[in-house]
N, C-alpha and C. Protein backbone atom coordinates (compact mmCIF):
# COMPACT_ATOMS: atom_id res chain seq x y z
N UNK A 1 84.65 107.08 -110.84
CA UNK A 1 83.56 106.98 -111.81
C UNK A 1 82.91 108.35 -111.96
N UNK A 2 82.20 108.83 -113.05
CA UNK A 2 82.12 109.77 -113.86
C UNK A 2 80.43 110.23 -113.59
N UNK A 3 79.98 111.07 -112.81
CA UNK A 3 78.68 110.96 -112.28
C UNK A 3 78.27 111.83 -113.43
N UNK A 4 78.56 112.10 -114.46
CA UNK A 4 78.29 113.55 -115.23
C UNK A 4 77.36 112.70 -116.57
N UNK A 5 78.08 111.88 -116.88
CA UNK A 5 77.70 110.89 -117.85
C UNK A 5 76.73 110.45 -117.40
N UNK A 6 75.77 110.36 -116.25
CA UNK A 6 74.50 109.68 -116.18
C UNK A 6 73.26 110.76 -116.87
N UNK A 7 73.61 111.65 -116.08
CA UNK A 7 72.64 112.40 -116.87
C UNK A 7 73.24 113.92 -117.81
N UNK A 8 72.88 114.38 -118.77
CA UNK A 8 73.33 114.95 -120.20
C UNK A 8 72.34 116.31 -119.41
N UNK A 9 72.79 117.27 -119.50
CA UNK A 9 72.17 118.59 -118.86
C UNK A 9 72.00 119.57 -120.24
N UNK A 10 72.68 118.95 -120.97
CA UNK A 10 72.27 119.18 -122.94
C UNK A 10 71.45 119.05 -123.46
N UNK A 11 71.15 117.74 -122.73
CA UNK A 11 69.82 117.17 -123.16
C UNK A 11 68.03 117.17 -122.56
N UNK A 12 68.21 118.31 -121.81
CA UNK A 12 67.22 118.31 -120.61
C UNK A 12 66.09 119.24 -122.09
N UNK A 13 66.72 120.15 -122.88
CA UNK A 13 65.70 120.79 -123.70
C UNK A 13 64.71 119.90 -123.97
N UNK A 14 66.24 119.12 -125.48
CA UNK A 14 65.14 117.94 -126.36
C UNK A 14 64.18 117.37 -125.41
N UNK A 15 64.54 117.08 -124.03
CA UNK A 15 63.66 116.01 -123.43
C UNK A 15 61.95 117.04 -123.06
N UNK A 16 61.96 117.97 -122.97
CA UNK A 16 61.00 118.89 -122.04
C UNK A 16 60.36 119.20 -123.71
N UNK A 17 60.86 119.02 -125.36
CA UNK A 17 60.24 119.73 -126.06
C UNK A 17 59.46 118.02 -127.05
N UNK A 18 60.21 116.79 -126.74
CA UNK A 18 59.85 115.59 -126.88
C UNK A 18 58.48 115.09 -125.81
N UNK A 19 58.39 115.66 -124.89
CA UNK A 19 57.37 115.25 -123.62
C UNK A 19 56.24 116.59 -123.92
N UNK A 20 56.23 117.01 -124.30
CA UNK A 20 55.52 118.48 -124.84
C UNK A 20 54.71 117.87 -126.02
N UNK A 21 55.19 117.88 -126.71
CA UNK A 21 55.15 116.90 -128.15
C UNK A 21 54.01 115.52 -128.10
N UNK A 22 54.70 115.11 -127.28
CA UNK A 22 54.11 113.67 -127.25
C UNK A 22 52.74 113.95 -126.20
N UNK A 23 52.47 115.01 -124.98
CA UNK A 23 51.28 115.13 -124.48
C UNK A 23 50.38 115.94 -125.53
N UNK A 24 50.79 117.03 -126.45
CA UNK A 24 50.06 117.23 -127.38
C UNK A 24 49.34 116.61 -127.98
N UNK A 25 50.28 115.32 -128.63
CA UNK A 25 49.48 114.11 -129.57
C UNK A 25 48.47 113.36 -128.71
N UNK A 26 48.89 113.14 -127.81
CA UNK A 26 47.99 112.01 -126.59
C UNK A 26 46.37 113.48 -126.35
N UNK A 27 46.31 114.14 -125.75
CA UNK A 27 45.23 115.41 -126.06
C UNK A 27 45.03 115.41 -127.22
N UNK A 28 45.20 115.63 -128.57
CA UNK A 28 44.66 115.41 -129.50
C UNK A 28 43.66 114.00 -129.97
N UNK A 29 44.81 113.13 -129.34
CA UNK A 29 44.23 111.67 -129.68
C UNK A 29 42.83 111.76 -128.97
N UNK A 30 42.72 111.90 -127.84
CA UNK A 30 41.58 111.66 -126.97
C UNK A 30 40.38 112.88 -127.36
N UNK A 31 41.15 113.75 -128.06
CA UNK A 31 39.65 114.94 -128.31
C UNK A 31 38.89 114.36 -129.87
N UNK A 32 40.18 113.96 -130.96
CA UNK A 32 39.95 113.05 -131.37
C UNK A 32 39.10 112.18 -131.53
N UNK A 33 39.11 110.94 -130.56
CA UNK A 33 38.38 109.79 -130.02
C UNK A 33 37.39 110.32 -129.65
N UNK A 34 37.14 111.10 -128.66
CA UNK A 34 36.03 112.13 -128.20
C UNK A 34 34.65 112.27 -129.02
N UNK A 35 35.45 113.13 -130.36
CA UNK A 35 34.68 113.50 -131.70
C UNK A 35 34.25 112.13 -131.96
N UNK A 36 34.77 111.50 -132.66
CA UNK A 36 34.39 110.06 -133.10
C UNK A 36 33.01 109.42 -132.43
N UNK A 37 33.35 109.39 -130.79
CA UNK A 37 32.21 109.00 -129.89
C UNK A 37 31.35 109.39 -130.17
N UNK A 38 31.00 110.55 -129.77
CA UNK A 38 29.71 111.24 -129.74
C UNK A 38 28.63 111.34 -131.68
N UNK A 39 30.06 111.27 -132.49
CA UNK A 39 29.73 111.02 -133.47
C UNK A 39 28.73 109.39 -133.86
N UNK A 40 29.28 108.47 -132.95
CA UNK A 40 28.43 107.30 -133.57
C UNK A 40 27.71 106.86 -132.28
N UNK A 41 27.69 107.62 -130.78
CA UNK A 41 26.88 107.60 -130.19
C UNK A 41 25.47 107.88 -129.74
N UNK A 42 26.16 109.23 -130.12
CA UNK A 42 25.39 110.51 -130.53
C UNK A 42 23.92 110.97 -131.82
N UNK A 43 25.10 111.45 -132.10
CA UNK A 43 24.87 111.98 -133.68
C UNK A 43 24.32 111.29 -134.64
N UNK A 44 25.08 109.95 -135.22
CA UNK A 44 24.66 108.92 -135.97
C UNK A 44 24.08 107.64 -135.03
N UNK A 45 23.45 107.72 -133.85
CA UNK A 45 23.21 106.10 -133.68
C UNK A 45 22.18 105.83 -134.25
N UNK A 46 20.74 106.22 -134.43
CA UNK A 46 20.06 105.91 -135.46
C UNK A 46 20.38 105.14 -136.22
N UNK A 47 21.12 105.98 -137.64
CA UNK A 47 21.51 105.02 -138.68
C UNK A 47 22.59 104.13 -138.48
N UNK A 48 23.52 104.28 -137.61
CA UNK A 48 24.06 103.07 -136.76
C UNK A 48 23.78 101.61 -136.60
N UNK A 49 22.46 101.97 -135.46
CA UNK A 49 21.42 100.77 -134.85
C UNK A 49 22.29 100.03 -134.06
N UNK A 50 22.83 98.46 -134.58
CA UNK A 50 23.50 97.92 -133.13
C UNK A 50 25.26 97.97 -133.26
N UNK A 51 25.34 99.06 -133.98
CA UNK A 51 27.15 99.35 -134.01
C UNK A 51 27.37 100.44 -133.08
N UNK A 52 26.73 101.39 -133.41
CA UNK A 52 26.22 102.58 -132.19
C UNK A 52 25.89 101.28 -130.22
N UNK A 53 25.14 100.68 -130.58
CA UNK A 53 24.84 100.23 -129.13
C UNK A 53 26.20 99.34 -128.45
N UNK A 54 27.01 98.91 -129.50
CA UNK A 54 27.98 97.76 -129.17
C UNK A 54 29.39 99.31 -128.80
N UNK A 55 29.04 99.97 -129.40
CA UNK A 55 30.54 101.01 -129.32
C UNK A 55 29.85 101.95 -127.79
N UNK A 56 28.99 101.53 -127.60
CA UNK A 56 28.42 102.51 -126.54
C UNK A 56 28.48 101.91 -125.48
N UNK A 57 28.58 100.30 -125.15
CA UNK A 57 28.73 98.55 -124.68
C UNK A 57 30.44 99.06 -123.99
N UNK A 58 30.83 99.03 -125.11
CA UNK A 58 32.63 99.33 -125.38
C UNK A 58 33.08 100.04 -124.40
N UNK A 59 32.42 101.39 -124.84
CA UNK A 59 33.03 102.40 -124.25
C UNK A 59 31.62 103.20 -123.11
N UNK A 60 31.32 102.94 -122.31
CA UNK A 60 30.25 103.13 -121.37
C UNK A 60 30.78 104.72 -120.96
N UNK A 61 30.13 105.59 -121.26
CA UNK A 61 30.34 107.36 -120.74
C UNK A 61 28.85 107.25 -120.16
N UNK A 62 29.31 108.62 -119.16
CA UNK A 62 28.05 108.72 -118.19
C UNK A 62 27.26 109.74 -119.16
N UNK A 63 26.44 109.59 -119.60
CA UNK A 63 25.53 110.69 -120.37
C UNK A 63 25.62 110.30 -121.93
N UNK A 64 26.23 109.12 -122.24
CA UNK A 64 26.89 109.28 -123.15
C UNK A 64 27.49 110.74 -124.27
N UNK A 65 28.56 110.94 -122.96
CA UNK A 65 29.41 112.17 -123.05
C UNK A 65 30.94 111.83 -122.75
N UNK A 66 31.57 111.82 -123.46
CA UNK A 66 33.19 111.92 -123.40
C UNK A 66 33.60 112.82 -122.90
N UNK A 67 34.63 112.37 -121.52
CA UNK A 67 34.96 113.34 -121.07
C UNK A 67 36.43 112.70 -120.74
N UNK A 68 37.28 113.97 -120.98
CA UNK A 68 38.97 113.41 -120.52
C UNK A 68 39.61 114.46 -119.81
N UNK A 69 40.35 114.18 -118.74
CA UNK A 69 41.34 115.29 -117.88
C UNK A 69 42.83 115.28 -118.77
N UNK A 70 43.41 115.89 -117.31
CA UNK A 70 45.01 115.72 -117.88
C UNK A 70 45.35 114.49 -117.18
N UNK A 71 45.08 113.56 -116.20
CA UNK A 71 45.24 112.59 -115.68
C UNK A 71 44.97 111.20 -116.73
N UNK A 72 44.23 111.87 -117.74
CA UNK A 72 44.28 110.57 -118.82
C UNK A 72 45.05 111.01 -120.02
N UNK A 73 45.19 112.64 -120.08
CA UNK A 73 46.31 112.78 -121.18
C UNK A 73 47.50 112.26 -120.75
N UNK A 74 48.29 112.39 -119.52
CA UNK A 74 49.45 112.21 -119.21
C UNK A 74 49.30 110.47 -119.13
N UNK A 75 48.64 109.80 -119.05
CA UNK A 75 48.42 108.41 -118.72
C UNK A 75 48.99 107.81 -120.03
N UNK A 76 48.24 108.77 -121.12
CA UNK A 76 48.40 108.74 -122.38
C UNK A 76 49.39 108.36 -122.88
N UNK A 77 50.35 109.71 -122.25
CA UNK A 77 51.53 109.94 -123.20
C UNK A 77 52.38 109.12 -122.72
N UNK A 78 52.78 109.07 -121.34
CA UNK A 78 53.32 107.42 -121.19
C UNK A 78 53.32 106.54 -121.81
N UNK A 79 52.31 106.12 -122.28
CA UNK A 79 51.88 105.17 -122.89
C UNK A 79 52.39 105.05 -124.23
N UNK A 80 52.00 106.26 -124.66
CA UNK A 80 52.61 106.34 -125.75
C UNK A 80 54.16 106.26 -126.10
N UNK A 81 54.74 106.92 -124.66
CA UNK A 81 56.44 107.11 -124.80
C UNK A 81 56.76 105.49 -124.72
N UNK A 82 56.20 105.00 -123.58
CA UNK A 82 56.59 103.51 -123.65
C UNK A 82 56.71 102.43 -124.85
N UNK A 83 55.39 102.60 -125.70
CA UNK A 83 55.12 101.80 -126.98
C UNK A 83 56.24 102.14 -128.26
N UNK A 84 56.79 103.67 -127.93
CA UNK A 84 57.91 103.92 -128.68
C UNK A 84 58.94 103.91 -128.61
N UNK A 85 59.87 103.02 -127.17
CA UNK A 85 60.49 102.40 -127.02
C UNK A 85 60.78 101.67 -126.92
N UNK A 86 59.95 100.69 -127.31
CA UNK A 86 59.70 98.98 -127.40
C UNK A 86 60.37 99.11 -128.37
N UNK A 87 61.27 97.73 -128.40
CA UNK A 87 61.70 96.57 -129.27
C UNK A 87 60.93 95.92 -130.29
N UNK A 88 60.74 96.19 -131.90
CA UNK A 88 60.18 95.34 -132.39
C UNK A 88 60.89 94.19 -132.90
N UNK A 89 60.27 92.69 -133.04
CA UNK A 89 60.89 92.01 -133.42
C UNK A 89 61.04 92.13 -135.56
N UNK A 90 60.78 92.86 -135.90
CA UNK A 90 60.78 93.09 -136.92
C UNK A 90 62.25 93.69 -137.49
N UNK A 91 62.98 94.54 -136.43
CA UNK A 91 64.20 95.04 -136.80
C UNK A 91 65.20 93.90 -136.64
N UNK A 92 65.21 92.76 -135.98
CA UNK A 92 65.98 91.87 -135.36
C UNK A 92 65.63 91.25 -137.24
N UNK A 93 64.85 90.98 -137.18
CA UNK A 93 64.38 89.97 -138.82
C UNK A 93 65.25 90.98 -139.86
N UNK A 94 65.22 91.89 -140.05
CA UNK A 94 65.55 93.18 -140.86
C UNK A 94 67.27 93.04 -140.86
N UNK A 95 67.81 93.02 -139.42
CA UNK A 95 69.18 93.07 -139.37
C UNK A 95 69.78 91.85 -139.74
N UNK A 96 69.04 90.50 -139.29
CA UNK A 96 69.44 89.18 -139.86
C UNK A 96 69.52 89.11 -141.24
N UNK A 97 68.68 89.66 -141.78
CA UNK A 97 68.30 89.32 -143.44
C UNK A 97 69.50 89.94 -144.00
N UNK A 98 70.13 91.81 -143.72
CA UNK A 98 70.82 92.17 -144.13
C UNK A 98 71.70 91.69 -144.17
N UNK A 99 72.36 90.61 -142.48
CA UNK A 99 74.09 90.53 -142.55
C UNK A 99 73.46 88.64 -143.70
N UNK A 100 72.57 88.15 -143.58
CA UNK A 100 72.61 87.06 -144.40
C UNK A 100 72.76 87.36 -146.08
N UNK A 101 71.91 88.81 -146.47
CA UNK A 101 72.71 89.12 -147.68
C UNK A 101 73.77 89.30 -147.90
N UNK A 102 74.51 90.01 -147.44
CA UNK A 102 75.77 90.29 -147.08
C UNK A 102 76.85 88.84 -147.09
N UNK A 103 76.69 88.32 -146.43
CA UNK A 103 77.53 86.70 -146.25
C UNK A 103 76.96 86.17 -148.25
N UNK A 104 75.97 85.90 -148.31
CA UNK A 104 75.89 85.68 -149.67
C UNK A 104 76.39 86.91 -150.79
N UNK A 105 75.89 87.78 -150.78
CA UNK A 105 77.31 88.53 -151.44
C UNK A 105 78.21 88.10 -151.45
N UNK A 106 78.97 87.94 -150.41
CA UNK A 106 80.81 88.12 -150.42
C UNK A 106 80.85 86.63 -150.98
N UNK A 107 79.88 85.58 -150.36
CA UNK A 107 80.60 84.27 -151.21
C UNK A 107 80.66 84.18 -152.56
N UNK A 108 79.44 85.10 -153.42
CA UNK A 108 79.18 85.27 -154.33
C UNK A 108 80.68 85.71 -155.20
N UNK A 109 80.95 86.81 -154.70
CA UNK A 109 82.16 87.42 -154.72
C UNK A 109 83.56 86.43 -155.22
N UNK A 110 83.54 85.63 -153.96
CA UNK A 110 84.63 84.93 -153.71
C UNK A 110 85.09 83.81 -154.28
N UNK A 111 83.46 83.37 -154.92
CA UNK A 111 83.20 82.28 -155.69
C UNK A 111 83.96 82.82 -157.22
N UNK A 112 83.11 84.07 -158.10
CA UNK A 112 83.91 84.44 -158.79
C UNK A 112 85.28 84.98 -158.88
N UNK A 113 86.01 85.42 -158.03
CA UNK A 113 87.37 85.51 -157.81
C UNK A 113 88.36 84.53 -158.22
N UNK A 114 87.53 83.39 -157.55
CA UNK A 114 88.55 82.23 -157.09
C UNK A 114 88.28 81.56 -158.96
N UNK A 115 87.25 81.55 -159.39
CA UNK A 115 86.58 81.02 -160.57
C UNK A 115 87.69 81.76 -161.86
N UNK A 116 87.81 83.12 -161.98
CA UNK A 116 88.26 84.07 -162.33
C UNK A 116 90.24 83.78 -162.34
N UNK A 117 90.60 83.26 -161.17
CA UNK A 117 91.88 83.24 -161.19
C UNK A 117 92.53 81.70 -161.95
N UNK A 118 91.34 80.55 -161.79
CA UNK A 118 91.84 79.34 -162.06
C UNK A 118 91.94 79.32 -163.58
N UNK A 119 91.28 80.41 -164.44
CA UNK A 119 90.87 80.06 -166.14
C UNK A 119 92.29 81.14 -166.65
């Protein structure tokens, strides 16, 4: 058996510039979210009133101050890598529908053929 085929040493770039990538977005997301906070915690709770107090309920910061490490970016991006390897059941519906067009096509097909040869 072929120990070479488990892991792709080709593939070690894409993987280091895909995990790069994806902690970028996850740090963005959270500086992001960050802004947002302080925005309706902050900034706007006033004119807020109890949407400001319920998002502040939500999300409880000490000072009401957002604060994130790399221990929640990387938590992140997991997270993120995981949710983008999930299975949706939507492609399973997608692939059924196609081969069921498909089968109706060809009878369609076959119907006129056969229709076609008897006249």
């Amino acid at each position: 058996m072929s120990y070479l085929t488990i892991v792709a040493p080709g593939r070690f770039l894409d993987g280091i510039v895909v995990s790069f990538f994806v902690m970028v977005v996850a740090g963005l997301s959270l500086f992001v979210f960050g802004t947002f906070h302080h925005y309706v915690c902050v900034s706007e709770a006033k004119k807020l009133g109890m949407v400001a107090v319920v998002f502040d309920k939500i999300f409880p910061m000490p000072g009401k101050k957002w604060a994130f490490n790399l221990t929640h970016t990387l938590l992140l991006s997991i997270l993120i890598s995981l949710q983008s390897m999930m299975h949706h059941p939507a492609q399973d519906y997608l692939e059924e529908n196609a081969i069921l067009q498909k089968k109706k096509r060809e009878k369609a097909e076959a119907k006129e053929e056969k229709g076609g040869k008897e006249a």
